[in-house]
Protein backbone atom coordinates (compact mmCIF):
# COMPACT_ATOMS: atom_id res chain seq x y z
CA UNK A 1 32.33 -75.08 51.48
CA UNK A 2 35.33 -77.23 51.91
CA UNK A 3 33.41 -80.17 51.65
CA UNK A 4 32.06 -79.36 48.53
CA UNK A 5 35.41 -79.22 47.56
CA UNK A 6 36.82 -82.61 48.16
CA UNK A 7 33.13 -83.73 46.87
CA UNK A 8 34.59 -82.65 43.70
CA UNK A 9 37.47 -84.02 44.10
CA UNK A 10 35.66 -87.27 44.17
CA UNK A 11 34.67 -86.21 40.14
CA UNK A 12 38.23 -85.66 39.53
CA UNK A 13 39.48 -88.97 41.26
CA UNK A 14 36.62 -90.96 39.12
CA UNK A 15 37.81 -89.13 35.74
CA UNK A 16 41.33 -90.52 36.15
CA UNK A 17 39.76 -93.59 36.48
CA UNK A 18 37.94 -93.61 33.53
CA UNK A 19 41.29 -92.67 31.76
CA UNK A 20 42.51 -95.76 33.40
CA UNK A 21 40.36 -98.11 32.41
CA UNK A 22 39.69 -96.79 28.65
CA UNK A 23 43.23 -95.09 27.25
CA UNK A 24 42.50 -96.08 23.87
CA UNK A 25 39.22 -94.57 23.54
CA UNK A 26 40.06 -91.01 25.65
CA UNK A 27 43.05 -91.13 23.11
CA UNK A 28 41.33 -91.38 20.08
CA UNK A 29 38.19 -89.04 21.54
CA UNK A 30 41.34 -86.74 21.86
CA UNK A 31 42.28 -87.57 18.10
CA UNK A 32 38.74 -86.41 16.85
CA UNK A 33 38.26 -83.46 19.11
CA UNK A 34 41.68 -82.00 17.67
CA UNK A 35 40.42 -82.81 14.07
CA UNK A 36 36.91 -81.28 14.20
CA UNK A 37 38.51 -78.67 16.07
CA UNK A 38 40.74 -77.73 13.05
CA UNK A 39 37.28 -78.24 10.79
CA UNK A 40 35.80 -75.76 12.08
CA UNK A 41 38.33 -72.95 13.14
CA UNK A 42 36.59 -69.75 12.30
CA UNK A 43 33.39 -70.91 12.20
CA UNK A 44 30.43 -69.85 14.21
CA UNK A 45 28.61 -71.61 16.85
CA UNK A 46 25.63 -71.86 14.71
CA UNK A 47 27.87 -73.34 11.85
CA UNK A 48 28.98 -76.45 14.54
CA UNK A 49 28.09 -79.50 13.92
CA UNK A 50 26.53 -81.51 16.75
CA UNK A 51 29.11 -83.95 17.29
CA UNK A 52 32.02 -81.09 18.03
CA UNK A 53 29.47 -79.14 20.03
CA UNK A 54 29.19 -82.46 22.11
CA UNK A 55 32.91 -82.19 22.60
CA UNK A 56 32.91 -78.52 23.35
CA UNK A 57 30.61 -79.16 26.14
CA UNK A 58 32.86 -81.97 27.43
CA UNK A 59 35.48 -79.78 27.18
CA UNK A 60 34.04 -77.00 29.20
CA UNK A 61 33.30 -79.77 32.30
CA UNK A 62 37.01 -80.31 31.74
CA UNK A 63 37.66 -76.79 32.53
CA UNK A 64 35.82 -76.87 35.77
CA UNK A 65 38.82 -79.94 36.81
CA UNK A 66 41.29 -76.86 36.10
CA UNK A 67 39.36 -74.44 38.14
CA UNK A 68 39.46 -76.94 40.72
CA UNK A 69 42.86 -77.31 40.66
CA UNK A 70 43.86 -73.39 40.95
CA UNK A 71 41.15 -73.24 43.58
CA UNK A 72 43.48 -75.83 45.63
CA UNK A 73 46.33 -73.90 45.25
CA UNK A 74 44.14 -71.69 48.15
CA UNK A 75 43.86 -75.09 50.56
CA UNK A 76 46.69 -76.47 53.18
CA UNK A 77 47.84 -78.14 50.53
CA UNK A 78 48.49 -76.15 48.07
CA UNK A 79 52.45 -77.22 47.71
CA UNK A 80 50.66 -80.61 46.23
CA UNK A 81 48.28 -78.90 44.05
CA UNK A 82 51.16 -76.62 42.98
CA UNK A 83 53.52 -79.87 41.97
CA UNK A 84 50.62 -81.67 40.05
CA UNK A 85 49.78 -78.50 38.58
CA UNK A 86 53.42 -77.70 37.21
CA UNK A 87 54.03 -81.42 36.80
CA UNK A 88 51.31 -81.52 34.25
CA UNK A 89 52.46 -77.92 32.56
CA UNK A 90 55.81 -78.81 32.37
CA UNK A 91 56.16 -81.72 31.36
CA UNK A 92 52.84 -83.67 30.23
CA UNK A 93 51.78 -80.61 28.12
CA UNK A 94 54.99 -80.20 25.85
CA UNK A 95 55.21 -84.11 25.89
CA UNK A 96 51.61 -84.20 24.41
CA UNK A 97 52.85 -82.40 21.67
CA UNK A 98 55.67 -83.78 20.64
CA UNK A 99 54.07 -87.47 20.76
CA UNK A 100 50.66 -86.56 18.89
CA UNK A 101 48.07 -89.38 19.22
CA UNK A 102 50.74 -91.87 19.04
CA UNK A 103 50.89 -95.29 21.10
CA UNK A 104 53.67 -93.40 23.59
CA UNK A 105 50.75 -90.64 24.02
CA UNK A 106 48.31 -93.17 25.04
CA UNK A 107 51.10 -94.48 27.75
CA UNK A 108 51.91 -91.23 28.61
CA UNK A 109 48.39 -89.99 29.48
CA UNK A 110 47.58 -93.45 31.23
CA UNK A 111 50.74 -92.91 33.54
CA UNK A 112 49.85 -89.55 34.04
CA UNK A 113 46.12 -90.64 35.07
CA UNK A 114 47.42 -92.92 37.52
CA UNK A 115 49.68 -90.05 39.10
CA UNK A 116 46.46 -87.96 39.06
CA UNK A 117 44.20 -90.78 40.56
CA UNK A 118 47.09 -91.47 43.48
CA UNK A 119 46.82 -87.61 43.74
CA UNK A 120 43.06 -87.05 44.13
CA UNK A 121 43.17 -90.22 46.54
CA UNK A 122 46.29 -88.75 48.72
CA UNK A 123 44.30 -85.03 48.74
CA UNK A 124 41.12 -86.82 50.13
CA UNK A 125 42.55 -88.92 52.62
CA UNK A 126 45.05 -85.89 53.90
CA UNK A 127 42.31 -83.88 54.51
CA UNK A 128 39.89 -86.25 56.64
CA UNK A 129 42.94 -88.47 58.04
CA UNK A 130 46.51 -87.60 57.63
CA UNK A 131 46.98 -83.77 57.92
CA UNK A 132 50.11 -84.02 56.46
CA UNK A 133 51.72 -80.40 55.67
CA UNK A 134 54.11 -81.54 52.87
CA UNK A 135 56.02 -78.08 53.33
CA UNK A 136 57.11 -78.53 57.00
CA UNK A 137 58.22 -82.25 56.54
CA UNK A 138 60.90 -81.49 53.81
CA UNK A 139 61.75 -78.77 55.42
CA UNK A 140 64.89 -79.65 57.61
């Protein structure tokens, strides 16, 4: 089961990538979803057009990367997990918000996908090589 785990860890790892290599486009598929998202408020499944049903769908796989996440909280490393998790809450979250689609929210998302890609790649290789528990070396 654990290996299924890091498996999808893997998915995460190659979805920061692809944030890497295309920030313009995940920033303006970003700017659409949160327009045809306030088109259709209210409306019905049924009443969807294809294109933001596309994105819904997306949007549920993107769920699964949070699920993921809150399942590593449950791992050895869960202090990691717990950082990029409140790291992301904290402060990439409220920054998204305040910056709105603009040219700093493209640079902010880009340095936060290389954070997560460093992350996925440091939670791989600490399970099958390092065994690093983060909590015992800072503690002094």
């Amino acid at each position: 089961m654990t290996t299924l785990f890091y498996i999808y860890t893997i998915f995460f790892v190659f979805y920061e990538l692809n944030w890497i290599l295309s920030p313009v486009e995940k920033t303006e598929d970003a700017r659409k979803f949160f327009k045809l998202s306030k088109e259709f408020k209210g409306k019905k499944w049924d009443d969807f057009s294809p294109e933001y049903k596309s994105e819904l769908k997306t949007k549920l796989w993107l769920s699964t990367l949070l699920l993921w996440m809150f399942i590593g909280l449950f791992t050895f490393q869960w202090s990691v997990f717990l950082l990029f998790i409140t790291f992301n809450f904290l402060v990439i979250a409220p920054l998204s918000k305040l910056l709105k689609f603009s040219i700093a929210y493209t640079i902010l998302h880009w340095v936060n996908s290389v954070i997560g890609f460093a992350f996925g790649i440091f939670v791989i290789l600490n399970h099958y090589h390092l065994h690093i528990d983060i909590i015992k070396y800072f503690n002094l």
